[in-house]
Every structure is written in C-alpha cells, then in structure tokens.
Protein backbone atom coordinates (compact mmCIF):
# COMPACT_ATOMS: atom_id res chain seq x y z
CA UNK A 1 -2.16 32.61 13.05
CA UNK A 2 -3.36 33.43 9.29
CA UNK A 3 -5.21 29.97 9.05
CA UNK A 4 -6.77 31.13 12.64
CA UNK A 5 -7.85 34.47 11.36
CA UNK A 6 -9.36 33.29 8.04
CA UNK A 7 -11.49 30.75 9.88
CA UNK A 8 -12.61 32.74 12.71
CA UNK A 9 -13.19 35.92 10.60
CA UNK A 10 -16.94 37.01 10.44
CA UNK A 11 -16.14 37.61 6.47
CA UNK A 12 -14.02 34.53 5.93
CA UNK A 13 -13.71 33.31 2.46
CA UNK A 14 -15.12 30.17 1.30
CA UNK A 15 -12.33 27.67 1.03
CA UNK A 16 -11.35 23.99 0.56
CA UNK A 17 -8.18 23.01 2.74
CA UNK A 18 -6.57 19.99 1.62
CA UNK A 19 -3.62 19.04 4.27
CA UNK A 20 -1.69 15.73 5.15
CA UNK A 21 -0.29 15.21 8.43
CA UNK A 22 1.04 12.07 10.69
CA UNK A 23 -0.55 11.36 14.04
CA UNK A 24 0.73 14.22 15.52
CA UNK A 25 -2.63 15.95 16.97
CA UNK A 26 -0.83 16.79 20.06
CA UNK A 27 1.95 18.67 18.79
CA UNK A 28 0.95 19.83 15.03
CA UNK A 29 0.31 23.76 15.38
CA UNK A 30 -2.21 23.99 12.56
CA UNK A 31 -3.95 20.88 13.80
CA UNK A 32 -4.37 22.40 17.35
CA UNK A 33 -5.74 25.47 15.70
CA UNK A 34 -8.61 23.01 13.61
CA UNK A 35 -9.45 20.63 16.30
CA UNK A 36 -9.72 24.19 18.90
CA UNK A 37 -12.17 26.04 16.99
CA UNK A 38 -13.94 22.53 16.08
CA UNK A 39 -14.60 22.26 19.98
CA UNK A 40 -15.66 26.18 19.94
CA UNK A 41 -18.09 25.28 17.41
CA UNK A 42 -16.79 26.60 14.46
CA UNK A 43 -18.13 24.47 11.58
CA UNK A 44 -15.65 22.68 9.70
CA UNK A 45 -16.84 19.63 7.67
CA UNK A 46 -13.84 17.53 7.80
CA UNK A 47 -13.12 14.58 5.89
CA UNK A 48 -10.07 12.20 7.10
CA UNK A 49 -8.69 9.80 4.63
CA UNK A 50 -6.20 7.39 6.28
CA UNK A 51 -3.49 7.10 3.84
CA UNK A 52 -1.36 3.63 4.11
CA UNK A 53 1.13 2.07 1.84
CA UNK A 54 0.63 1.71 -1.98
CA UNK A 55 -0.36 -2.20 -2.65
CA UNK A 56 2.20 -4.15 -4.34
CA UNK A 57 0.57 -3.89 -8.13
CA UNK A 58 0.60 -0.03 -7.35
CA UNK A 59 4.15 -0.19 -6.62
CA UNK A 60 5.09 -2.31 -9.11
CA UNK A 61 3.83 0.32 -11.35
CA UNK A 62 4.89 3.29 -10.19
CA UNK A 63 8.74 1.70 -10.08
CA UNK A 64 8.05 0.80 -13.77
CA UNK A 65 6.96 4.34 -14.54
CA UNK A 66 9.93 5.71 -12.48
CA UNK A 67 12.46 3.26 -13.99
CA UNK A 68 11.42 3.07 -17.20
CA UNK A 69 9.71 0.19 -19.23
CA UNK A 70 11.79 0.38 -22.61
CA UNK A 71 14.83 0.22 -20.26
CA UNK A 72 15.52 -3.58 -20.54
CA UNK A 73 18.24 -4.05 -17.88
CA UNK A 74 16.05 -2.10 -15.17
CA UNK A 75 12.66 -3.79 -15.88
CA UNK A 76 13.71 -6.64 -13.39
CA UNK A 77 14.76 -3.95 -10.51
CA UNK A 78 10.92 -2.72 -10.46
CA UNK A 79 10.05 -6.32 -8.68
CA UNK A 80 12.76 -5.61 -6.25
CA UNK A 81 12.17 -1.68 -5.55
CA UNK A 82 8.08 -2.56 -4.90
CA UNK A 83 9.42 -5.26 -2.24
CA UNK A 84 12.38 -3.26 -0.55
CA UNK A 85 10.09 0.08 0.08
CA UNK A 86 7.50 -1.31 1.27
CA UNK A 87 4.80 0.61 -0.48
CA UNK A 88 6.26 4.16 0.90
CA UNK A 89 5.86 6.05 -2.61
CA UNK A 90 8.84 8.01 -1.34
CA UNK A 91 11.28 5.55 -1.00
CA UNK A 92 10.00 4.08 -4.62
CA UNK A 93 11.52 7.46 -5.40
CA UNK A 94 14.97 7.40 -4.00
CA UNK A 95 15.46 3.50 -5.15
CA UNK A 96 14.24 4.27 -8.74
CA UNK A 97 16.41 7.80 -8.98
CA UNK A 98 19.53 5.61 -7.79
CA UNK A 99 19.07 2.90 -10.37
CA UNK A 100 19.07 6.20 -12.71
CA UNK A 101 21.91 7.80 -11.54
CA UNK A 102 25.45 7.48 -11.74
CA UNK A 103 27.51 7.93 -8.55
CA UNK A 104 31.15 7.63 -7.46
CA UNK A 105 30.37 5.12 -4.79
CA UNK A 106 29.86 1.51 -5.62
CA UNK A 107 26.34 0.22 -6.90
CA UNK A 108 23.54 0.13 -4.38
CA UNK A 109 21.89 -2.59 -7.26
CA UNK A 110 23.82 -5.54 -7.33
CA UNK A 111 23.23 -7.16 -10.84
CA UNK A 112 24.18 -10.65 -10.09
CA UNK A 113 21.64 -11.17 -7.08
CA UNK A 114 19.12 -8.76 -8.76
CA UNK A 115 18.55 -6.75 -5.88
CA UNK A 116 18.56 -3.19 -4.70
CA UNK A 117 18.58 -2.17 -0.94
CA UNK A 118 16.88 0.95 0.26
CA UNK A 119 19.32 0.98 3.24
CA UNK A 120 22.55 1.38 1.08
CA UNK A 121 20.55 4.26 -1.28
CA UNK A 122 19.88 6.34 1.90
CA UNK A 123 22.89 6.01 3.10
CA UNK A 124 24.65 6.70 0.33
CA UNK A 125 22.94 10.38 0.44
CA UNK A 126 23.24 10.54 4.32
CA UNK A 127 26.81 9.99 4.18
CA UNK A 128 27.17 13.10 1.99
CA UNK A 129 25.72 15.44 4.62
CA UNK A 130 28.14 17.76 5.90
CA UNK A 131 29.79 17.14 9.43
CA UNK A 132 27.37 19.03 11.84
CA UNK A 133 24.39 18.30 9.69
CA UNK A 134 24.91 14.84 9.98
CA UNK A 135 26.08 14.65 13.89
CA UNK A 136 22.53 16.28 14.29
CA UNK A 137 20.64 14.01 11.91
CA UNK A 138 22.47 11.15 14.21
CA UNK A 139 21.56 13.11 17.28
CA UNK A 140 17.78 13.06 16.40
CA UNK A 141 17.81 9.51 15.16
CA UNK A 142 19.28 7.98 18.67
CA UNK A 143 16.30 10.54 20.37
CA UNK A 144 14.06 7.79 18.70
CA UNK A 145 10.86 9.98 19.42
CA UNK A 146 10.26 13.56 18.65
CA UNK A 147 12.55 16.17 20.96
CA UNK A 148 12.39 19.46 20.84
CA UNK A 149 14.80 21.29 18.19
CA UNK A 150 17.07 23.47 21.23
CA UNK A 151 17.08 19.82 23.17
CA UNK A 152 18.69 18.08 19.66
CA UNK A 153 20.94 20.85 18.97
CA UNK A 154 22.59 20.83 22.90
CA UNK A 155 22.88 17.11 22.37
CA UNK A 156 24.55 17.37 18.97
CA UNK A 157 26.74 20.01 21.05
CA UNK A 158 25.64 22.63 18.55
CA UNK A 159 24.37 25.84 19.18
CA UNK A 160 21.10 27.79 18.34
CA UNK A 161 22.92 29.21 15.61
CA UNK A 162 22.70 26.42 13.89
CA UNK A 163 18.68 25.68 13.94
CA UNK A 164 19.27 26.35 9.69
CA UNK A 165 20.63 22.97 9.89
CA UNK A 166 17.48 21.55 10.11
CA UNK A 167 15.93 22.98 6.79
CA UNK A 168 17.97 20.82 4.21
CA UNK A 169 17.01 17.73 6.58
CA UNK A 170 13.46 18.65 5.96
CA UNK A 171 13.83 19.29 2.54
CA UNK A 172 15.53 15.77 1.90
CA UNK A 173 12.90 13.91 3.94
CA UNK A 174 15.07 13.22 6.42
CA UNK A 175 13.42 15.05 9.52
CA UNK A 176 10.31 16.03 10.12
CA UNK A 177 9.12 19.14 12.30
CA UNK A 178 6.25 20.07 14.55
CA UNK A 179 6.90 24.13 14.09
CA UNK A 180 9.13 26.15 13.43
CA UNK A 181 11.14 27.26 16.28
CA UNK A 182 13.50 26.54 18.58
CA UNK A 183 10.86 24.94 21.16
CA UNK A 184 8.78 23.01 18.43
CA UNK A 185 9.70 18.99 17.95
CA UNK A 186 11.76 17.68 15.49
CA UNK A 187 11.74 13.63 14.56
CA UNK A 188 13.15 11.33 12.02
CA UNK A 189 10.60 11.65 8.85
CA UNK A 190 10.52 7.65 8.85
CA UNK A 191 11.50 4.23 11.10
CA UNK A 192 13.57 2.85 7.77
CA UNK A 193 15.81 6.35 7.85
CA UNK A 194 16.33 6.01 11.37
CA UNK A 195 17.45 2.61 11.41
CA UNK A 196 19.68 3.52 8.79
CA UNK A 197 21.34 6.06 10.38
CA UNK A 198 21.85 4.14 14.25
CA UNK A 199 23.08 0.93 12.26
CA UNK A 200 25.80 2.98 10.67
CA UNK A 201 27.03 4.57 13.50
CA UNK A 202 29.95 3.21 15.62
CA UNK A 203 29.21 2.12 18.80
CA UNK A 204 31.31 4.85 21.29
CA UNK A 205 30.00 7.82 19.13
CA UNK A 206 26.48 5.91 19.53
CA UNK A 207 27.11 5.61 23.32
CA UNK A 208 28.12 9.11 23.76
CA UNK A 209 25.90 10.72 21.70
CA UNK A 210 22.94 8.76 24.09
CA UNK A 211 24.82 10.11 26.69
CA UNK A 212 24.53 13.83 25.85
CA UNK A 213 20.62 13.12 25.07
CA UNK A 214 20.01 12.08 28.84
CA UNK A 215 21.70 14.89 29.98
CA UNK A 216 19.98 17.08 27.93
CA UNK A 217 16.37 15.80 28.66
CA UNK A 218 17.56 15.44 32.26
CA UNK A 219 18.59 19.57 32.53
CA UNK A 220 15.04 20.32 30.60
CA UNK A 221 12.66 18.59 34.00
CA UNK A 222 9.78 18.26 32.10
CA UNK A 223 10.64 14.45 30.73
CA UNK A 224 9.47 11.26 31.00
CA UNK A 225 12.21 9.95 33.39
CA UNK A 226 11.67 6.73 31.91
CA UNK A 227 13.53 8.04 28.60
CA UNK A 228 16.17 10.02 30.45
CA UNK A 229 16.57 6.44 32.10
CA UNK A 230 16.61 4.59 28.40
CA UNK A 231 19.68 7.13 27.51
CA UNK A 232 21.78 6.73 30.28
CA UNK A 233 21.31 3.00 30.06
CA UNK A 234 22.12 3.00 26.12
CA UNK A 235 25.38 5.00 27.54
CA UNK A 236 26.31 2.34 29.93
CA UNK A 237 25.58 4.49 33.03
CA UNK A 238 23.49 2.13 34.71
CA UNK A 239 23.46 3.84 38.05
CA UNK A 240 22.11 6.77 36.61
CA UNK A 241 19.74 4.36 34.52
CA UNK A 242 18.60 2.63 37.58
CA UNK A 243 17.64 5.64 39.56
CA UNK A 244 15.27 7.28 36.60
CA UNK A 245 13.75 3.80 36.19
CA UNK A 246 13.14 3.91 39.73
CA UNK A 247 11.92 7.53 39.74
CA UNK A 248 9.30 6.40 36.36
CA UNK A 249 8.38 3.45 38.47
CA UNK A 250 7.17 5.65 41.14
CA UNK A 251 5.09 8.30 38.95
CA UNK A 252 3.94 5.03 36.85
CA UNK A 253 2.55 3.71 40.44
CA UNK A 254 0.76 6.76 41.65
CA UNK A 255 -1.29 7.55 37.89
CA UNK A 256 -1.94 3.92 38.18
CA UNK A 257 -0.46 2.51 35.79
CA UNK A 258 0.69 -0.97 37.88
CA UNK A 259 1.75 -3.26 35.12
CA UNK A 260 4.13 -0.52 33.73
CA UNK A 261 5.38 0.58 37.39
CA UNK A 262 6.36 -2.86 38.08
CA UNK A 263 8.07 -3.34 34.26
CA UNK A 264 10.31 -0.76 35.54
CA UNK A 265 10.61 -1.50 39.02
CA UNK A 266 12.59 -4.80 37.68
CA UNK A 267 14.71 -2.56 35.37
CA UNK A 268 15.47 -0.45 38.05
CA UNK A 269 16.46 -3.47 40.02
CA UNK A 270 18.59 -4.91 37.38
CA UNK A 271 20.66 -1.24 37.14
CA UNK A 272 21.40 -0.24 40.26
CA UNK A 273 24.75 -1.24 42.58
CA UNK A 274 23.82 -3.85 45.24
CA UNK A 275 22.56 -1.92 48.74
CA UNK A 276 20.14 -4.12 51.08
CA UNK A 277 18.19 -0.91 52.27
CA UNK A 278 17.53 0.22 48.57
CA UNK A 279 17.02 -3.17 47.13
CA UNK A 280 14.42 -4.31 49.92
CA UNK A 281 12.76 -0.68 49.05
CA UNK A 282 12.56 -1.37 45.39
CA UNK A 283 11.59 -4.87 46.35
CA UNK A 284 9.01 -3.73 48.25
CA UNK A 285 7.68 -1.04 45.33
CA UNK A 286 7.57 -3.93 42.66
CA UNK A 287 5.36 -5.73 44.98
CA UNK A 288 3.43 -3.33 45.96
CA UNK A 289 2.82 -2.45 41.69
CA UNK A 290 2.56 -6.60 41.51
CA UNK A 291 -0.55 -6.93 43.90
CA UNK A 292 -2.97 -3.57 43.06
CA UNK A 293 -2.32 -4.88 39.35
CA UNK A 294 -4.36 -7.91 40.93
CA UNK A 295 -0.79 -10.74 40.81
CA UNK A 296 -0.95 -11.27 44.40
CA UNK A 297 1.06 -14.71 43.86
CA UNK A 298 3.66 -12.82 42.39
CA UNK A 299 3.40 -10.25 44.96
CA UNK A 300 4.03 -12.15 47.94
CA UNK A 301 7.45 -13.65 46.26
CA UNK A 302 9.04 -9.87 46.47
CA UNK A 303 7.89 -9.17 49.78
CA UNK A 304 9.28 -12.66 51.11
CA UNK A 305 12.54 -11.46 49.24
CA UNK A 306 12.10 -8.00 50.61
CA UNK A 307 11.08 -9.30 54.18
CA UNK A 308 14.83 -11.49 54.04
CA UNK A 309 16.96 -8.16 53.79
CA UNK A 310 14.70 -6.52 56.43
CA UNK A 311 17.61 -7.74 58.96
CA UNK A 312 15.94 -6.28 61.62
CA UNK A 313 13.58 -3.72 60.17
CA UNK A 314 10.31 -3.44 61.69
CA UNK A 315 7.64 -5.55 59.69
CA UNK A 316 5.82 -4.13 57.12
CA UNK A 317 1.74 -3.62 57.72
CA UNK A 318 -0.01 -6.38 56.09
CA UNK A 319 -0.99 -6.49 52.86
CA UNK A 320 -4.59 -7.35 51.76
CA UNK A 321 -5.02 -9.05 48.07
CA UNK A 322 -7.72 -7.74 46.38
C-alpha cells in the first residue's frame, strides 16, 4: 500500500527502487502493484537484470575470502565449497561459516577425502530447529511448490497461532514467503534445502505428512486436483490418487491440453481398483485425449481395449481422425 501511494501520488518523490525477487510475478504483492500501474500507464523505467550463479573463478574467490587465505589447512576446502554450492553465494556462506566453526556434531569436512558437503551443513542447522518449527519446515518441503501459509500450518497439524513459526525460517533462508499473512504462499527458499530436508525424513512420517497435505488442499477446492492426486499417491492411497488423476484428466481435456489429459488418464488407470465399467470409461477418455492430440494409431488401441469390456454396451459413435 505505501509503495502504491508513493507511485501513484500526484507529488511523488523522485526515487530509485532497487528490489530482487524470484519468478514469482503471479503471487509477489509488490510486483503486482509495479506491473498494475505499468499497464495503467504509470511510467516506470525498469531495468531487469537476470541474476544466475556466480562462475566458478568467482566462487573460488569468494570461498577464499570467506575461508581465509593465510589459513593453510582450509585453502584446499575453497576448491571443494565453489563445486558443492554450485555458485549460490549463499550456500558459499553456510559451507565457509561451518569450516569456521566449531560444533558438537561430527565434521561436515572430512579431511582425508578433502571434501565438504552442503547437504550435511544444512542439516546440521535444520536438525537444531525446534519440534514444531521443523514438522512445518518438513510440511512445506513435501508441498514441493508454494502453498498457502493456513494450508502448511493444518498440514503440519498446527494452528494459526503458530504463523510466528515462519519468521525464523525466513530469517535462516529456509522459506521463502509471498506476503505476509495467513492466505499469502510460503515455499522452500531453494531445491538443495528441500531435498535436504525430504531425504532426511523417515519414510511413514514422509507418507503421513503427504497424507495430511492432500487432505488439506483437497478441503481448500480451489487446487489443481492433479497435486491433491500426487499427495494421496505419495501416501499410498491410490484410490484416492486415481480418482483426482482422473478428475485432472478431465479439466486437462476440456482447456485442451490433450497430451497432459492423456499423461494422466494412464496414471489414473494405473491407481484405481479393477471395475470394467470405469476402466472402459477411462479407456475411452485416454483415447479420446490420444486422437484430438493428433495419435490416432494410438487412439484406436484404447478404444479396441475399451470396445472388449463393452460386454454388451451399445457401440460408441465413430470416431473421425483428424
């Protein structure tokens, strides 16, 4: 609202504003706000640097600047920090800072194979977190794409109460956010924490906690049912799996979108309990995505399947190939 009124103001201040964001356009408040009063015709030069990952002489350098250069024993660990983060400045941070510090866990550098793993130093700090902060960091991690902060908090069974929780995550660039309340987005700040995180979780909390997400998402209506279906399959609830595949092969069909309708017409069919009737209808779907998406070859080997359950069913019309 204050970045809205200085712009739109008919005394507005000069000003240079120099911001960094991810490709968020869609859900990034202040960026709505920029590109809206762009369209209105408010002028705003705009200059967009695309920011990527520091090359590997930059990284080398910054690691050597981070470790130190008189520091004999680190000097080979700069190599191996450049490598292992991948050119993200921030995790050149965390591996240098854990080479400096002394913890009561074991070594995250092991000095005999020279190496330093940016997996062991963030989980070394995850592990830390207290209990609910870290069932919700897991919580957001399994989402594996931005959910809204009251969704992650149901799922993580905690309550609105605890939306606090999500400040040290931020601070700790461990989560990112889109706003901040209750209905704004959260997400995992980057891939490498979030892979950290599921790899380190045990398989029936993992299950369970994918569980809770699809219900969640489910009870909110306004998801893709494909993801509600990606939970409950993750959960080993393939019935309920099948059915949202079936439901997302169906919306994918009428925007379209043939290739993807019949990707998840075959998930669907790979899900759900044997039943002639429903099998020869999602049969019948997949072929029907398989011949406007222009395969009538593979087409017409569904509806001979489909056609072979029929039993008795009245013929379908023809189908034309286009």
């Amino acid at each position: 609202a204050l970045l809205q009124h200085l712009i739109r103001a008919n005394d507005s201040p000069r000003m240079m504003l120099v911001a960094c964001s991810r490709s968020e356009v869609e859900t990034n408040p202040c960026l709505q706000v920029l590109s809206a009063d762009a369209a209105m015709g408010f002028f705003i030069p705009r200059n967009n640097l695309d920011i990527g990952p520091l090359k590997p002489t930059e990284s080398r350098k910054l690691a050597q600047h981070l470790v130190g250069t008189s520091r004999e024993q680190y000097a080979t660990l700069a190599e191996q920090i450049s490598s292992e983060s991948q050119g993200v400045p921030l995790f050149i941070f965390e591996l240098a800072q854990q080479v400096d510090t002394v913890h009561d866990d074991p070594p995250v550098a092991d000095s005999r194979a020279g190496s330093i793993a940016l997996e062991q130093v963030l989980w070394t700090r995850i592990k830390r977190l207290d209990a609910k902060t870290l069932t919700l960091l897991q919580t957001v991690a399994l989402a594996a794409q931005p959910i809204r902060a009251r969704d992650a908090l149901l799922a993580a069974e905690l309550s609105s109460a605890d939306f606090t929780l999500f400040a040290p995550l931020r601070a700790n660039h461990l989560l990112c956010s889109f706003g901040s309340d209750l209905k704004d987005q959260v997400a995992v700040f980057h891939d490498r924490v979030r892979e950290t995180v599921v790899r380190n979780l045990a398989e029936s909390d993992s299950k369970a906690c994918h569980h809770r997400l699809a219900r969640c998402l489910e009870a909110s209506g306004d998801v893709d049912p494909e993801r509600v279906a990606h939970h409950y399959q993750s959960a080993g609830a393939s019935d309920h799996a099948g059915s949202y595949y079936r439901l997302a092969a169906e919306r994918a069909a009428e925007q379209l979108a043939f290739e993807r309708a019949a990707r998840l017409y075959r998930l669907s069919l790979e899900l759900l309990p044997v039943d002639r009737q429903a099998r020869k209808e999602l049969l019948i779907g997949l072929a029907d995505a398989l011949a406007n998406a222009g395969r009538g070859a593979d087409a017409a080997v569904n509806y001979e399947q489909a056609a072979e359950l029929s039993d008795g069913i009245e013929e379908s019309e023809p189908v034309s190939y286009t």
